[in-house]
PDB file of N, CA and C in Angstrom:
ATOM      1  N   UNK A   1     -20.489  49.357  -5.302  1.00  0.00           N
ATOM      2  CA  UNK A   1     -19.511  49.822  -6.244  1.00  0.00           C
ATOM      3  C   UNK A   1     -18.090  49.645  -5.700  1.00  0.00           C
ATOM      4  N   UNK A   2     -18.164  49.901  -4.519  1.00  0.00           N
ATOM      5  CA  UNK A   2     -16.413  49.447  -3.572  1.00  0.00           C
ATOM      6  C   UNK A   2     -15.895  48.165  -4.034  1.00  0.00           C
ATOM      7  N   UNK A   3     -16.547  47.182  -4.349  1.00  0.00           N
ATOM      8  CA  UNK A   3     -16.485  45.798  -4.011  1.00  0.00           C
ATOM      9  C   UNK A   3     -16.112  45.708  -5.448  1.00  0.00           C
ATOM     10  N   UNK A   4     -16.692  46.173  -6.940  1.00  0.00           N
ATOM     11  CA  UNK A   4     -16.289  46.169  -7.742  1.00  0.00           C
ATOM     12  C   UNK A   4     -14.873  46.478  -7.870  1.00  0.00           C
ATOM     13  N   UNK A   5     -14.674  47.869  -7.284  1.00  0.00           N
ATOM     14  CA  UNK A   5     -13.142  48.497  -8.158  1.00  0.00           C
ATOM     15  C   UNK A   5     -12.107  47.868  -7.030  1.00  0.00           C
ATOM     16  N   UNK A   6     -12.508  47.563  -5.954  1.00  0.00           N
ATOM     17  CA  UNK A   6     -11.861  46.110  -5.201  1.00  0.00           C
ATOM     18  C   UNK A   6     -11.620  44.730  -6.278  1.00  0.00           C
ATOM     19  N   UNK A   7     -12.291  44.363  -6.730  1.00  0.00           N
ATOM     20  CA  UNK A   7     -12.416  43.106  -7.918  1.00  0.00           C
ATOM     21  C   UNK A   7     -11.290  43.716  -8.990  1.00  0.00           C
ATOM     22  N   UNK A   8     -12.096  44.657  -9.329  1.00  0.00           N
ATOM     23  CA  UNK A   8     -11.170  45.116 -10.399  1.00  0.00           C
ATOM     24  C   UNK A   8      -9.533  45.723 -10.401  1.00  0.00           C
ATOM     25  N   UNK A   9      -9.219  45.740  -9.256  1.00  0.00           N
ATOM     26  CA  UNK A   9      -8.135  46.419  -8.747  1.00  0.00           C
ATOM     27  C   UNK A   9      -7.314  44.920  -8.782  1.00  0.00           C
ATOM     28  N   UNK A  10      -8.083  44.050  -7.814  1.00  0.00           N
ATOM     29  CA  UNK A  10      -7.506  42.974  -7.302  1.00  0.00           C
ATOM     30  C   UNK A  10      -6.773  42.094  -8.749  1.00  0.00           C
ATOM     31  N   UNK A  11      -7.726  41.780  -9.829  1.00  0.00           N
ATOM     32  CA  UNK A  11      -7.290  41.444 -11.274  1.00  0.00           C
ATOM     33  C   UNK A  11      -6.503  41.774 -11.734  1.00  0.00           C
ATOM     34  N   UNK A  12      -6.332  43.354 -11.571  1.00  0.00           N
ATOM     35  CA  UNK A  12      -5.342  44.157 -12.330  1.00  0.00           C
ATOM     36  C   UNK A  12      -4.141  43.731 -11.699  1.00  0.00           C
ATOM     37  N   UNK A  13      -3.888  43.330 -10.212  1.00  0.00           N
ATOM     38  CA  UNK A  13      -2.442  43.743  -9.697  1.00  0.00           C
ATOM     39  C   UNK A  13      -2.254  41.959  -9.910  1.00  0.00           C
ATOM     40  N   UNK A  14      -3.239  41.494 -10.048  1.00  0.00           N
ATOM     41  CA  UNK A  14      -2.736  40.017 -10.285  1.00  0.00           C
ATOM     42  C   UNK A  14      -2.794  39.305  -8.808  1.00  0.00           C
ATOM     43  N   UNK A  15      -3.430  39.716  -7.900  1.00  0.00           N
ATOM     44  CA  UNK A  15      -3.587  39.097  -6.749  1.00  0.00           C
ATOM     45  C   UNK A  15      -4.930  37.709  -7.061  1.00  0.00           C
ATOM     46  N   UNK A  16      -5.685  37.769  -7.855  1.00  0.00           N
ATOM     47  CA  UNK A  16      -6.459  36.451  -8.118  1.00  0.00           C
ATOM     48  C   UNK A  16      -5.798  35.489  -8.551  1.00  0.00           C
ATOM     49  N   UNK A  17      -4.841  36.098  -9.738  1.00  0.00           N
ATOM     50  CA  UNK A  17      -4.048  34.989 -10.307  1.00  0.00           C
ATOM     51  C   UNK A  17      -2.905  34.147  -9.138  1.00  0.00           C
ATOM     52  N   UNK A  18      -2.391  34.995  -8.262  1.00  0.00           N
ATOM     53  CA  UNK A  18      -1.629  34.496  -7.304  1.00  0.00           C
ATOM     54  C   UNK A  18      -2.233  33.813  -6.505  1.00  0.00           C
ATOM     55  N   UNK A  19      -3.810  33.405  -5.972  1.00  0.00           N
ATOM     56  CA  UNK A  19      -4.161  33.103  -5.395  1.00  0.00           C
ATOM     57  C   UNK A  19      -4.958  31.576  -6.011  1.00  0.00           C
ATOM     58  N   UNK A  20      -5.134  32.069  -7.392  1.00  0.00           N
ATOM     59  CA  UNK A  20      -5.885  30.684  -7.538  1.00  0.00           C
ATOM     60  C   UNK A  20      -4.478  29.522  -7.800  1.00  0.00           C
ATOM     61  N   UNK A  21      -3.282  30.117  -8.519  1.00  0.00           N
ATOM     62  CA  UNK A  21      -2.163  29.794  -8.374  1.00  0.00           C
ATOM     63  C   UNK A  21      -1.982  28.688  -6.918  1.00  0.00           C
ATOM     64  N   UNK A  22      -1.936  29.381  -5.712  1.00  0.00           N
ATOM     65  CA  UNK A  22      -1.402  28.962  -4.435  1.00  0.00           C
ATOM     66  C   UNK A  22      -2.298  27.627  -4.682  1.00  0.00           C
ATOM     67  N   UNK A  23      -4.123  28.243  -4.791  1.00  0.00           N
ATOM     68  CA  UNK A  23      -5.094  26.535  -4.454  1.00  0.00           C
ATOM     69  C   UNK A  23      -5.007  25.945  -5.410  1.00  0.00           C
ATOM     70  N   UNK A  24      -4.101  25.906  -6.618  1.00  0.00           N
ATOM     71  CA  UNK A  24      -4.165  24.723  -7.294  1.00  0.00           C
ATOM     72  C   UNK A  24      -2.842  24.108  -7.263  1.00  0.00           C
ATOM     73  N   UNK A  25      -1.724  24.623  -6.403  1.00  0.00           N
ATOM     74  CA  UNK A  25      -0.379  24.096  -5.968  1.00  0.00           C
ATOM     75  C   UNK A  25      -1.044  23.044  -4.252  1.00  0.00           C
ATOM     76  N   UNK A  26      -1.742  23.875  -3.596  1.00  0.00           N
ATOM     77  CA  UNK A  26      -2.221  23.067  -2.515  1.00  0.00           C
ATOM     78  C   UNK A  26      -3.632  21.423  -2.822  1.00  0.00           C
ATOM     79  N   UNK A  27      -4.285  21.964  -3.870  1.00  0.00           N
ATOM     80  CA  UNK A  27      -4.743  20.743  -3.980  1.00  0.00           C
ATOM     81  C   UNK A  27      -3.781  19.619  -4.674  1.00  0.00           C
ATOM     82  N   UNK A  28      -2.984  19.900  -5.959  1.00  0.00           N
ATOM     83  CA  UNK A  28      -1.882  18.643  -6.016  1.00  0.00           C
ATOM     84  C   UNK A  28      -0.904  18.506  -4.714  1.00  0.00           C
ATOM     85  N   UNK A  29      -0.998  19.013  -3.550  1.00  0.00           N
ATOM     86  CA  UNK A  29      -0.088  18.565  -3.195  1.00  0.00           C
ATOM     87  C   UNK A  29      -0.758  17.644  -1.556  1.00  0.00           C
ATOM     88  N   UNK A  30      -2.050  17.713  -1.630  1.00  0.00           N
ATOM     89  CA  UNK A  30      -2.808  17.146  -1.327  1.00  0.00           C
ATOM     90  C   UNK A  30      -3.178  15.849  -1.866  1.00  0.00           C
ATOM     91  N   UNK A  31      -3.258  15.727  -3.220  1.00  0.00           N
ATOM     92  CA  UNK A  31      -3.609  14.920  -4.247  1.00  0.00           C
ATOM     93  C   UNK A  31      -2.419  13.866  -4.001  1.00  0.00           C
ATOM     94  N   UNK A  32      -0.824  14.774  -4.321  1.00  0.00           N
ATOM     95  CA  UNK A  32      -0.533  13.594  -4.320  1.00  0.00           C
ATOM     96  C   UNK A  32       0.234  12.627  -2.863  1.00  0.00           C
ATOM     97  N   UNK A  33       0.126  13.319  -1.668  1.00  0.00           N
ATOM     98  CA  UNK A  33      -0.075  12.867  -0.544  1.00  0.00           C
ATOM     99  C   UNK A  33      -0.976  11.637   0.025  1.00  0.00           C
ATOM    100  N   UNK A  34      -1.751  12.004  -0.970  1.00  0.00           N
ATOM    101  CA  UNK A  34      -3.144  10.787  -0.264  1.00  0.00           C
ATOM    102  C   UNK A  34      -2.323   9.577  -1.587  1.00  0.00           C
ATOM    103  N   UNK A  35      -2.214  10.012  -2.779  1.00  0.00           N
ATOM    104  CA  UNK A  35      -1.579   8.932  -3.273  1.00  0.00           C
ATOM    105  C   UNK A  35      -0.870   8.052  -2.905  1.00  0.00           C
ATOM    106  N   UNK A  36       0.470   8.761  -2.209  1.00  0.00           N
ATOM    107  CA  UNK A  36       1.592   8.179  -1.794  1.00  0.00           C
ATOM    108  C   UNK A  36       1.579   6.765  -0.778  1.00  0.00           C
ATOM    109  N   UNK A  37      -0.107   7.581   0.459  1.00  0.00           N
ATOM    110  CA  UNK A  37      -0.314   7.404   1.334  1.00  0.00           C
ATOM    111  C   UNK A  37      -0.925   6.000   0.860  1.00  0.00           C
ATOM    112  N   UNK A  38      -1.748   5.714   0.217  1.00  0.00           N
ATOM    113  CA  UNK A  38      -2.044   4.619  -0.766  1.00  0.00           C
ATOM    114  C   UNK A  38      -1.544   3.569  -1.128  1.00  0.00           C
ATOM    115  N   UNK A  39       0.078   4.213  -1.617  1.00  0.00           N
ATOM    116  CA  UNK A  39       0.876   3.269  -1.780  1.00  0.00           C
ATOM    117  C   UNK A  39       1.820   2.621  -1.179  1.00  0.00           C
ATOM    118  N   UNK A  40       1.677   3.240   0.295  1.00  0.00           N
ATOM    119  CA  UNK A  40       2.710   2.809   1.369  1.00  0.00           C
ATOM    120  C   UNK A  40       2.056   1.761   1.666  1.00  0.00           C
ATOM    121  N   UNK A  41       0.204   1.825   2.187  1.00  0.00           N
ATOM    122  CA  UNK A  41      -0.387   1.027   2.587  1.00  0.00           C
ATOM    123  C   UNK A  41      -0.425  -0.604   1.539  1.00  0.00           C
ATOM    124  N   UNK A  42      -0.592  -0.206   0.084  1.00  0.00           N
ATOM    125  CA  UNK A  42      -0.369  -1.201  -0.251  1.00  0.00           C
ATOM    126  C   UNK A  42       1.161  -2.086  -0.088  1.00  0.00           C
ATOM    127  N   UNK A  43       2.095  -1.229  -0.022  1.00  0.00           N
ATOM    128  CA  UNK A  43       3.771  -2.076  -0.068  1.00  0.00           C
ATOM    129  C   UNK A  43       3.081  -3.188   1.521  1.00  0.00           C
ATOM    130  N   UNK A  44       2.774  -2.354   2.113  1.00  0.00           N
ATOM    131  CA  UNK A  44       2.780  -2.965   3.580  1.00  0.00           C
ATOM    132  C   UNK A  44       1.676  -4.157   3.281  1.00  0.00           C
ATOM    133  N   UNK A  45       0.277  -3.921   2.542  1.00  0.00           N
ATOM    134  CA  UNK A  45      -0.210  -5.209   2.543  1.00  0.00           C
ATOM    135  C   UNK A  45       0.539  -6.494   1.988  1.00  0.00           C
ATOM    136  N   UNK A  46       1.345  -5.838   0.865  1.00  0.00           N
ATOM    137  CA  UNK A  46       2.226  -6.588   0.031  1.00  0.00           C
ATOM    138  C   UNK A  46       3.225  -7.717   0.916  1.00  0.00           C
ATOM    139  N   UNK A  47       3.853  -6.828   1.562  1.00  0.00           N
ATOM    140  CA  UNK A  47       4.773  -7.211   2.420  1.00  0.00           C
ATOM    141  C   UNK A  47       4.315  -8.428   2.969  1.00  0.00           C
ATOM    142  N   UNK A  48       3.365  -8.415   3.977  1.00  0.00           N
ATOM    143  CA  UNK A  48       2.084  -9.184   4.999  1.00  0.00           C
ATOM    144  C   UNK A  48       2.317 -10.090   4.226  1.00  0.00           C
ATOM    145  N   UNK A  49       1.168 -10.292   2.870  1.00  0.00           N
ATOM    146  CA  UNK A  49       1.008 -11.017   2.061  1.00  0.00           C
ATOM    147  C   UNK A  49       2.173 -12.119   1.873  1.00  0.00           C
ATOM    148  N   UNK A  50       3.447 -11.339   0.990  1.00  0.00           N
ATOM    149  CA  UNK A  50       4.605 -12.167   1.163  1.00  0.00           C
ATOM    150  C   UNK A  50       5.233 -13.109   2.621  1.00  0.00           C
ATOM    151  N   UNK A  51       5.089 -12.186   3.492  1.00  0.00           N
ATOM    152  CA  UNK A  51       5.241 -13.107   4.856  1.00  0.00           C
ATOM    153  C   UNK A  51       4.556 -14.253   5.148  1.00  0.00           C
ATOM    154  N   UNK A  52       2.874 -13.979   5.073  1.00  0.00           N
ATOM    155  CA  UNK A  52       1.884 -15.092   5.675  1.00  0.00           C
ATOM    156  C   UNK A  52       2.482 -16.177   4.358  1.00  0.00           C
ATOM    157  N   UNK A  53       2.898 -15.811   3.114  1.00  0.00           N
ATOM    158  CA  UNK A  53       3.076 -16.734   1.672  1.00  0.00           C
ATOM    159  C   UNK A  53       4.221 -17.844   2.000  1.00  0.00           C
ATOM    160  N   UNK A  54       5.223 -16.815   2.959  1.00  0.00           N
ATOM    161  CA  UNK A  54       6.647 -17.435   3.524  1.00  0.00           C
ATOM    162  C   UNK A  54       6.236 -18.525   4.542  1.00  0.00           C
ATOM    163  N   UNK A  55       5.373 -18.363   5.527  1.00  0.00           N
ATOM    164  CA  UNK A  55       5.252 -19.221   6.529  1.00  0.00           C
ATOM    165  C   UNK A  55       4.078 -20.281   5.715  1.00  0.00           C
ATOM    166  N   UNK A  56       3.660 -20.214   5.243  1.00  0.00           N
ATOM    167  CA  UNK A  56       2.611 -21.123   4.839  1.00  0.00           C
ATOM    168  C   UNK A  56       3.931 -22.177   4.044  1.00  0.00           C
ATOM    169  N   UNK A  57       4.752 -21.980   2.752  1.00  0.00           N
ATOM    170  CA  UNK A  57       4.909 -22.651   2.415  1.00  0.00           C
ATOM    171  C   UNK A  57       6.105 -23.699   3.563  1.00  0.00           C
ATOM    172  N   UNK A  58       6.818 -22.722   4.424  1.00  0.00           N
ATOM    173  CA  UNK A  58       7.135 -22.968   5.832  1.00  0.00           C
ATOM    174  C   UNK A  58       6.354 -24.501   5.975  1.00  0.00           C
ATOM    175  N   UNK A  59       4.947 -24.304   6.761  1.00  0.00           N
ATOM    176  CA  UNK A  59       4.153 -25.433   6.985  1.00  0.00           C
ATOM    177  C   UNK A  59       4.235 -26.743   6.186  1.00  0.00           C
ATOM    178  N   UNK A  60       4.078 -26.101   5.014  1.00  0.00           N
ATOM    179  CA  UNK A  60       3.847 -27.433   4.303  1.00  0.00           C
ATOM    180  C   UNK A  60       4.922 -28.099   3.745  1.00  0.00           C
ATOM    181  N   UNK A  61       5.866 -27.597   3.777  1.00  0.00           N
ATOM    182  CA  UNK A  61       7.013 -28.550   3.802  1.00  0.00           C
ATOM    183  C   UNK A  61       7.097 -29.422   5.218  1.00  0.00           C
ATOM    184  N   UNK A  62       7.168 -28.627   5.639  1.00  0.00           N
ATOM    185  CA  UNK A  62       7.370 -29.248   7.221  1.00  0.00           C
ATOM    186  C   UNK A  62       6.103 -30.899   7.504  1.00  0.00           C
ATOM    187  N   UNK A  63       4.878 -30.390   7.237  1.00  0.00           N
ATOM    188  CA  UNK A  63       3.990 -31.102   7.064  1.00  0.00           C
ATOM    189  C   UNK A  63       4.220 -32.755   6.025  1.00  0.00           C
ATOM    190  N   UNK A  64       4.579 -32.005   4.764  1.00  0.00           N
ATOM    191  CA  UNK A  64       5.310 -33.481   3.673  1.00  0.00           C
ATOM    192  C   UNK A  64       6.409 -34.114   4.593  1.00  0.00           C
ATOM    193  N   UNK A  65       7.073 -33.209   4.566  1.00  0.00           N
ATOM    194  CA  UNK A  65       8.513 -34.337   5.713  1.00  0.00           C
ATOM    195  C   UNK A  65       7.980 -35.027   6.475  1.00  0.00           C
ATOM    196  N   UNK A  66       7.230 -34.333   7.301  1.00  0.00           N
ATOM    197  CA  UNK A  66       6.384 -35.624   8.628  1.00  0.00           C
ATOM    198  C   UNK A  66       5.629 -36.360   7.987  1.00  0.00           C
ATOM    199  N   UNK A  67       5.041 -36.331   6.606  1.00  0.00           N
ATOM    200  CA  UNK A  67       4.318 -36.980   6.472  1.00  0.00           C
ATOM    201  C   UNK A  67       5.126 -38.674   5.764  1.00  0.00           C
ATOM    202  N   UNK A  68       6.365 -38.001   4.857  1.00  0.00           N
ATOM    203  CA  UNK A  68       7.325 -38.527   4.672  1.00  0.00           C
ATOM    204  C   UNK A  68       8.083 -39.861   5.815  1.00  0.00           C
ATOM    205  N   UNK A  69       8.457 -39.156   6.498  1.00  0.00           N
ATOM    206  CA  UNK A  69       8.792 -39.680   7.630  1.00  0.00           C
ATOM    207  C   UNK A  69       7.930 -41.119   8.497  1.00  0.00           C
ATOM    208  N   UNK A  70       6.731 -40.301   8.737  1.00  0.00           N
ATOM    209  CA  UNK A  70       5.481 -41.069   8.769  1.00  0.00           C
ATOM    210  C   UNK A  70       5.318 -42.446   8.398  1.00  0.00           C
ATOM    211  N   UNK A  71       5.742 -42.214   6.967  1.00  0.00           N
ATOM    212  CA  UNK A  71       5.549 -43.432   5.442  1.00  0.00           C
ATOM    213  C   UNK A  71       6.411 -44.616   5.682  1.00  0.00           C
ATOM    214  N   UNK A  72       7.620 -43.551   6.135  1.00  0.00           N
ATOM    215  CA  UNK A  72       8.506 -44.482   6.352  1.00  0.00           C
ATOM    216  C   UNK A  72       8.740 -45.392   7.759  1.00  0.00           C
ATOM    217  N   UNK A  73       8.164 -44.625   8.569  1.00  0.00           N
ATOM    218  CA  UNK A  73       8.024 -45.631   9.970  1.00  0.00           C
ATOM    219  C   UNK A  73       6.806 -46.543   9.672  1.00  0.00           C
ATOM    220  N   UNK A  74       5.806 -46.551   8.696  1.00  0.00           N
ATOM    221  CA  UNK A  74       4.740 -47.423   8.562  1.00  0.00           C
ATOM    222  C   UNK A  74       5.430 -48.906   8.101  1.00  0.00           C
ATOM    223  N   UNK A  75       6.965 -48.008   7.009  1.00  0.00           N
ATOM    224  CA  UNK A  75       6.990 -49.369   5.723  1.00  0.00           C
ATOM    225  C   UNK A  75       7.879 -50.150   6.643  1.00  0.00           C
ATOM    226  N   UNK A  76       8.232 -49.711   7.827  1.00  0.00           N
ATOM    227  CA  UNK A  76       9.589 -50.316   8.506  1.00  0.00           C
ATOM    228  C   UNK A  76       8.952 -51.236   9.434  1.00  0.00           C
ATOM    229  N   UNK A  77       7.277 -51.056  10.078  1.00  0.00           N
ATOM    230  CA  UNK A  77       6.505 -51.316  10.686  1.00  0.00           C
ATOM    231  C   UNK A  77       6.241 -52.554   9.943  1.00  0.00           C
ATOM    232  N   UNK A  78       5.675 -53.014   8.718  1.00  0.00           N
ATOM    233  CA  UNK A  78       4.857 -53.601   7.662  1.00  0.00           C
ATOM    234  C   UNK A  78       6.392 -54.743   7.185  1.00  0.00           C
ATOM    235  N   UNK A  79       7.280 -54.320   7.432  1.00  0.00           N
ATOM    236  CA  UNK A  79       8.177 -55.003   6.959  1.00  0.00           C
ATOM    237  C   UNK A  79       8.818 -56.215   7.909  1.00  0.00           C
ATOM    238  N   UNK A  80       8.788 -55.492   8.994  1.00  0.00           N
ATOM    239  CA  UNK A  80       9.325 -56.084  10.519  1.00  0.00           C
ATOM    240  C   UNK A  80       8.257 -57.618  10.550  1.00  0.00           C
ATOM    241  N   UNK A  81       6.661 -57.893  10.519  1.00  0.00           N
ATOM    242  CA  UNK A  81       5.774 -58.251  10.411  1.00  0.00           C
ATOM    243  C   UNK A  81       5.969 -59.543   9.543  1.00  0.00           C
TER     244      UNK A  81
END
């Protein structure tokens, strides 16, 4: 019977409401932590992504020019002949 007019006391003064209050301010703020956390990780894959995107096209220019280049020491080769 303690445990009741404990319950019932506790309702009345509004201490449940303050409390379920607090755990549903602590799970959004949990919630949106892991979100955030989510989206940092993606900027950063993003980022990566854009970099490895930067050096690749890096390469292949670099690659056409020599290959360019290449073409042209063949036709200078073929011509000399």
């Amino acid at each position: 019977m303690t445990s009741t007019r404990l319950l019932v006391l506790a309702v009345g003064s509004g201490v449940v409401v303050i409390v379920v209050a607090v755990c549903v301010v602590l799970v959004v703020l949990l919630v949106t932590l892991a979100m955030r956390g989510r989206q940092k990780q993606g900027m950063q894959r993003h980022d990566e992504t854009q970099r490895d995107l930067g050096a690749a096209q890096d390469r292949a220019a670099r690659a056409e020019h020599e290959r360019d280049v290449a073409r042209e020491g063949a036709e200078d080769l073929g011509s000399d002949r």
